[in-house]
PDB file of N, CA and C in Angstrom:
ATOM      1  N   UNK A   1     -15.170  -6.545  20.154  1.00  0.00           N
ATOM      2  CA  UNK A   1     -15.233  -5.309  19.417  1.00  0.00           C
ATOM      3  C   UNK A   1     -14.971  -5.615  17.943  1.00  0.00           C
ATOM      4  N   UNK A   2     -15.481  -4.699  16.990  1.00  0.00           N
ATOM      5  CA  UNK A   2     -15.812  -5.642  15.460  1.00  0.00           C
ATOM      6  C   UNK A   2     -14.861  -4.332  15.107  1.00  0.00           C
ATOM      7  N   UNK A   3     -13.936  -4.900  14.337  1.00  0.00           N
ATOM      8  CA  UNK A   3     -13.059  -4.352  13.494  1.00  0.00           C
ATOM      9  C   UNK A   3     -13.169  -4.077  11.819  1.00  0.00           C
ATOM     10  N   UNK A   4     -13.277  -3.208  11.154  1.00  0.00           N
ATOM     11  CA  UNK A   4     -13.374  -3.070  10.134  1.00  0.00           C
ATOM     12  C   UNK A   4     -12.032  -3.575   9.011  1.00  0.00           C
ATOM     13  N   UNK A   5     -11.818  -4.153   8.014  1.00  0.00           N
ATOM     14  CA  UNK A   5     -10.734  -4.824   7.635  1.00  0.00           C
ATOM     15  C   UNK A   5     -11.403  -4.463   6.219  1.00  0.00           C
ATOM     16  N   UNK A   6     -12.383  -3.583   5.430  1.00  0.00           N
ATOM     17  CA  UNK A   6     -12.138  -3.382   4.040  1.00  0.00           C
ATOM     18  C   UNK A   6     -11.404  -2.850   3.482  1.00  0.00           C
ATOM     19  N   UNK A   7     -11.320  -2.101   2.131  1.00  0.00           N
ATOM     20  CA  UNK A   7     -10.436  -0.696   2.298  1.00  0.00           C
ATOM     21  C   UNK A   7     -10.401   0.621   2.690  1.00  0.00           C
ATOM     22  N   UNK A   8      -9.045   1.027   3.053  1.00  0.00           N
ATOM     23  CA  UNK A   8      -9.351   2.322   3.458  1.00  0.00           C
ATOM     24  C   UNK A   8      -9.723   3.492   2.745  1.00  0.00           C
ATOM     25  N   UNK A   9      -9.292   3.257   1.546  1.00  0.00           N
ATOM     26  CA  UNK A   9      -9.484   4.656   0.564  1.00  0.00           C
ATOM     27  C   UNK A   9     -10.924   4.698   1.005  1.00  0.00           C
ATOM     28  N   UNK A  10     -11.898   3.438   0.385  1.00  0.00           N
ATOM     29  CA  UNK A  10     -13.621   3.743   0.631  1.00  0.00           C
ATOM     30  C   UNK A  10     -13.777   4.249   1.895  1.00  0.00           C
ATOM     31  N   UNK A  11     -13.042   4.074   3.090  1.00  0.00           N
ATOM     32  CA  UNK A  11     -13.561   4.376   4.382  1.00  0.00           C
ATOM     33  C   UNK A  11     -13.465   6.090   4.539  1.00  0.00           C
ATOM     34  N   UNK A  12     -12.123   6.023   3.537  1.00  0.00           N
ATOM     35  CA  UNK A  12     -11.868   7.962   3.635  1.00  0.00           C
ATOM     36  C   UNK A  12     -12.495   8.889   2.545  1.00  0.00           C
ATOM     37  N   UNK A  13     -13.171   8.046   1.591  1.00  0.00           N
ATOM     38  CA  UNK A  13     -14.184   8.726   0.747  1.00  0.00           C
ATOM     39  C   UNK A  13     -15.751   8.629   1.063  1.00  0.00           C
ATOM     40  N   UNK A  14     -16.218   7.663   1.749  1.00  0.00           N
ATOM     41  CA  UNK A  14     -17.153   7.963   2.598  1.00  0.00           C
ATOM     42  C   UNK A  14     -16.985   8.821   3.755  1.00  0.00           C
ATOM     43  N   UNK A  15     -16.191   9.551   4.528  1.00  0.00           N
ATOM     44  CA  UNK A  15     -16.523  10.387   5.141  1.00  0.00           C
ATOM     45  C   UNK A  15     -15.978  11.549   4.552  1.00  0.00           C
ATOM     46  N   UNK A  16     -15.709  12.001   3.499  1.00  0.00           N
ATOM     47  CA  UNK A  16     -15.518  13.151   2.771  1.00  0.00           C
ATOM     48  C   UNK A  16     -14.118  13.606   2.966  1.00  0.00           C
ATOM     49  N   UNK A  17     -13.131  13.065   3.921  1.00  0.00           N
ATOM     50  CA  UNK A  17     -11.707  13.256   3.942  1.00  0.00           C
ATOM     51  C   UNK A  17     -10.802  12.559   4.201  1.00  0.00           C
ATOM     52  N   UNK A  18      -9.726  13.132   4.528  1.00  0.00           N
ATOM     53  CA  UNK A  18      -8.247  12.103   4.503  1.00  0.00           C
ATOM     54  C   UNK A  18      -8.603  11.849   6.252  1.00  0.00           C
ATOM     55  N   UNK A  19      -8.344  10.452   6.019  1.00  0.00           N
ATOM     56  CA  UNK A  19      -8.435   9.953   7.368  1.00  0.00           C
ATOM     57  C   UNK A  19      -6.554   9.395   7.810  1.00  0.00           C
ATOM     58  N   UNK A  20      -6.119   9.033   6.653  1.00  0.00           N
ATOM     59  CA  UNK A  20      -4.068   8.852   6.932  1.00  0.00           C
ATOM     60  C   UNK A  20      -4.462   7.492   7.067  1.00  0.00           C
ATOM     61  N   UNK A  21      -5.322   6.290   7.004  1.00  0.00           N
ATOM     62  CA  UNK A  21      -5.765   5.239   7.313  1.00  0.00           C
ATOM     63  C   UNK A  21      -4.152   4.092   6.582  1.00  0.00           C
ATOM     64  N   UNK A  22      -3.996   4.696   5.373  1.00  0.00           N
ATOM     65  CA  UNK A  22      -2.925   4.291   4.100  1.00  0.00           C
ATOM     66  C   UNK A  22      -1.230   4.650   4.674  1.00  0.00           C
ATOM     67  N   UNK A  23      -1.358   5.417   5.252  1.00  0.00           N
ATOM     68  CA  UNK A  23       0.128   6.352   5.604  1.00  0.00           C
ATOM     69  C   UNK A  23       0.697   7.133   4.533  1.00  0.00           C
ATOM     70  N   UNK A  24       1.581   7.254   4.184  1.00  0.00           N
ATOM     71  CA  UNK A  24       2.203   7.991   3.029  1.00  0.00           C
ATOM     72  C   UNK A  24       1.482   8.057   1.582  1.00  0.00           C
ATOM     73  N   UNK A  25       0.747   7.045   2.038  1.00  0.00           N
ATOM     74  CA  UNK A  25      -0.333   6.875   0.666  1.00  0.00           C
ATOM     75  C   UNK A  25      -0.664   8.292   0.047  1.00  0.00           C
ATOM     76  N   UNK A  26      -1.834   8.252   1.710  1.00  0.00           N
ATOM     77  CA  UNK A  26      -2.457   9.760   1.922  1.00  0.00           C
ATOM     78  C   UNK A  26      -1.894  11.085   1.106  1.00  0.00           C
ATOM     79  N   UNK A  27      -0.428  10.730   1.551  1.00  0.00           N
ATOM     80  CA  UNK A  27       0.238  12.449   0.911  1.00  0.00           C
ATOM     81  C   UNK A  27       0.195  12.776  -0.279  1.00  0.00           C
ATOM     82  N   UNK A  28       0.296  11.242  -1.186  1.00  0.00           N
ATOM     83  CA  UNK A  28       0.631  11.364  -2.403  1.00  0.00           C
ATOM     84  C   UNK A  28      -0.704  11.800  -3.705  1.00  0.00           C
ATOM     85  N   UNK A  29      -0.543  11.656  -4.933  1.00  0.00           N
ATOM     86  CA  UNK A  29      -1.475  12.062  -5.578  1.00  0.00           C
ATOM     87  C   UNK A  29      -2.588  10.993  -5.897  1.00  0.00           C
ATOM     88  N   UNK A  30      -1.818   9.307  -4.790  1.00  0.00           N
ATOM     89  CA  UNK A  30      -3.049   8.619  -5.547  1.00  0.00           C
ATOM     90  C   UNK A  30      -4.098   8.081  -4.267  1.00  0.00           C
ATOM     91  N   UNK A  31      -4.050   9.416  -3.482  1.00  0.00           N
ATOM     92  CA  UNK A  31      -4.906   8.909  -2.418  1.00  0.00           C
ATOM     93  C   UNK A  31      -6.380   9.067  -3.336  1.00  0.00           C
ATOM     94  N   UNK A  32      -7.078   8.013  -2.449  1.00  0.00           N
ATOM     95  CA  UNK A  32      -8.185   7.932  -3.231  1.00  0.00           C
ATOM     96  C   UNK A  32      -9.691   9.373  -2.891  1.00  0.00           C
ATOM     97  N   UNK A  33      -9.654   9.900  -2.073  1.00  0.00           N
ATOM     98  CA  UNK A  33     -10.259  11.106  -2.024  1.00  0.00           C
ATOM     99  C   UNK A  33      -9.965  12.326  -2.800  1.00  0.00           C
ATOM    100  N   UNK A  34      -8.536  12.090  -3.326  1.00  0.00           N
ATOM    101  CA  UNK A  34      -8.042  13.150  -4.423  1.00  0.00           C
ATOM    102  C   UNK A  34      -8.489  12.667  -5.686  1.00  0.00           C
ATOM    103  N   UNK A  35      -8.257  11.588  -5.944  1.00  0.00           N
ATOM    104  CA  UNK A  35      -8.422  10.865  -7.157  1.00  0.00           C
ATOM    105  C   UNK A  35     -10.507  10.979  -7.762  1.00  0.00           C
ATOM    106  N   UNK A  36     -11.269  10.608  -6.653  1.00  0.00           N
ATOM    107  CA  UNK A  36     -12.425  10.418  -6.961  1.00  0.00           C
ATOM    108  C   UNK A  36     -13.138  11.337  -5.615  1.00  0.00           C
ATOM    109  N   UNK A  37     -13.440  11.997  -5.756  1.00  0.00           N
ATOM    110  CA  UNK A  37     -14.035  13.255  -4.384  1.00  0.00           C
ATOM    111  C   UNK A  37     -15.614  12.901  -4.458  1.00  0.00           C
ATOM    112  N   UNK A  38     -16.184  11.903  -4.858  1.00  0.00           N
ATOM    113  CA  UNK A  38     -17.627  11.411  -4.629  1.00  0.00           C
ATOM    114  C   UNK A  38     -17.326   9.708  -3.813  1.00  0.00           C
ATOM    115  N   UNK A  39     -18.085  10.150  -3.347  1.00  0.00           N
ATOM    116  CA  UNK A  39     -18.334   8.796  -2.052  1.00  0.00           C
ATOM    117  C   UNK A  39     -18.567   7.369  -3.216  1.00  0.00           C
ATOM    118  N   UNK A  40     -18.376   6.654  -2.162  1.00  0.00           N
ATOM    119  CA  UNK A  40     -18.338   5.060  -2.648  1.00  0.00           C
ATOM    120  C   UNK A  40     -19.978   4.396  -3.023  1.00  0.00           C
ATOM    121  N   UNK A  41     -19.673   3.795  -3.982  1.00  0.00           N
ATOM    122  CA  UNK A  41     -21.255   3.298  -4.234  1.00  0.00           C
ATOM    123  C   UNK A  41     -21.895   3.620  -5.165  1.00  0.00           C
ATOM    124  N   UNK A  42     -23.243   3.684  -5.866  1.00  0.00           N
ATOM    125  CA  UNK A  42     -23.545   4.167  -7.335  1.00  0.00           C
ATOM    126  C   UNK A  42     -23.739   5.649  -6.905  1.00  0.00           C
ATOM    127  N   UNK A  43     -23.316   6.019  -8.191  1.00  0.00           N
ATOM    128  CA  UNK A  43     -23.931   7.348  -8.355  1.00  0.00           C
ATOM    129  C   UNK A  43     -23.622   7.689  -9.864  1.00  0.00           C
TER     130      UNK A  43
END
């Protein structure tokens, strides 16, 4: 089974929310879906 090991912020800004992937991270103000609310990649 293939495990994903990048980061999590990208994993929780590609699907448009808090996934808690970080732990306490999440709560704070520098989760990365608060910080940047557009998905990973160019735009």
């Amino acid at each position: 089974m293939a495990r994903d090991t990048g980061a999590q912020c990208k994993q929780c800004r590609r699907e448009g929310q808090k996934l808690f992937l970080k732990g306490e991270r999440c709560l704070t103000d520098k989760c990365g879906v608060e910080r940047r609310s557009y998905p990973p990649g160019e735009h």
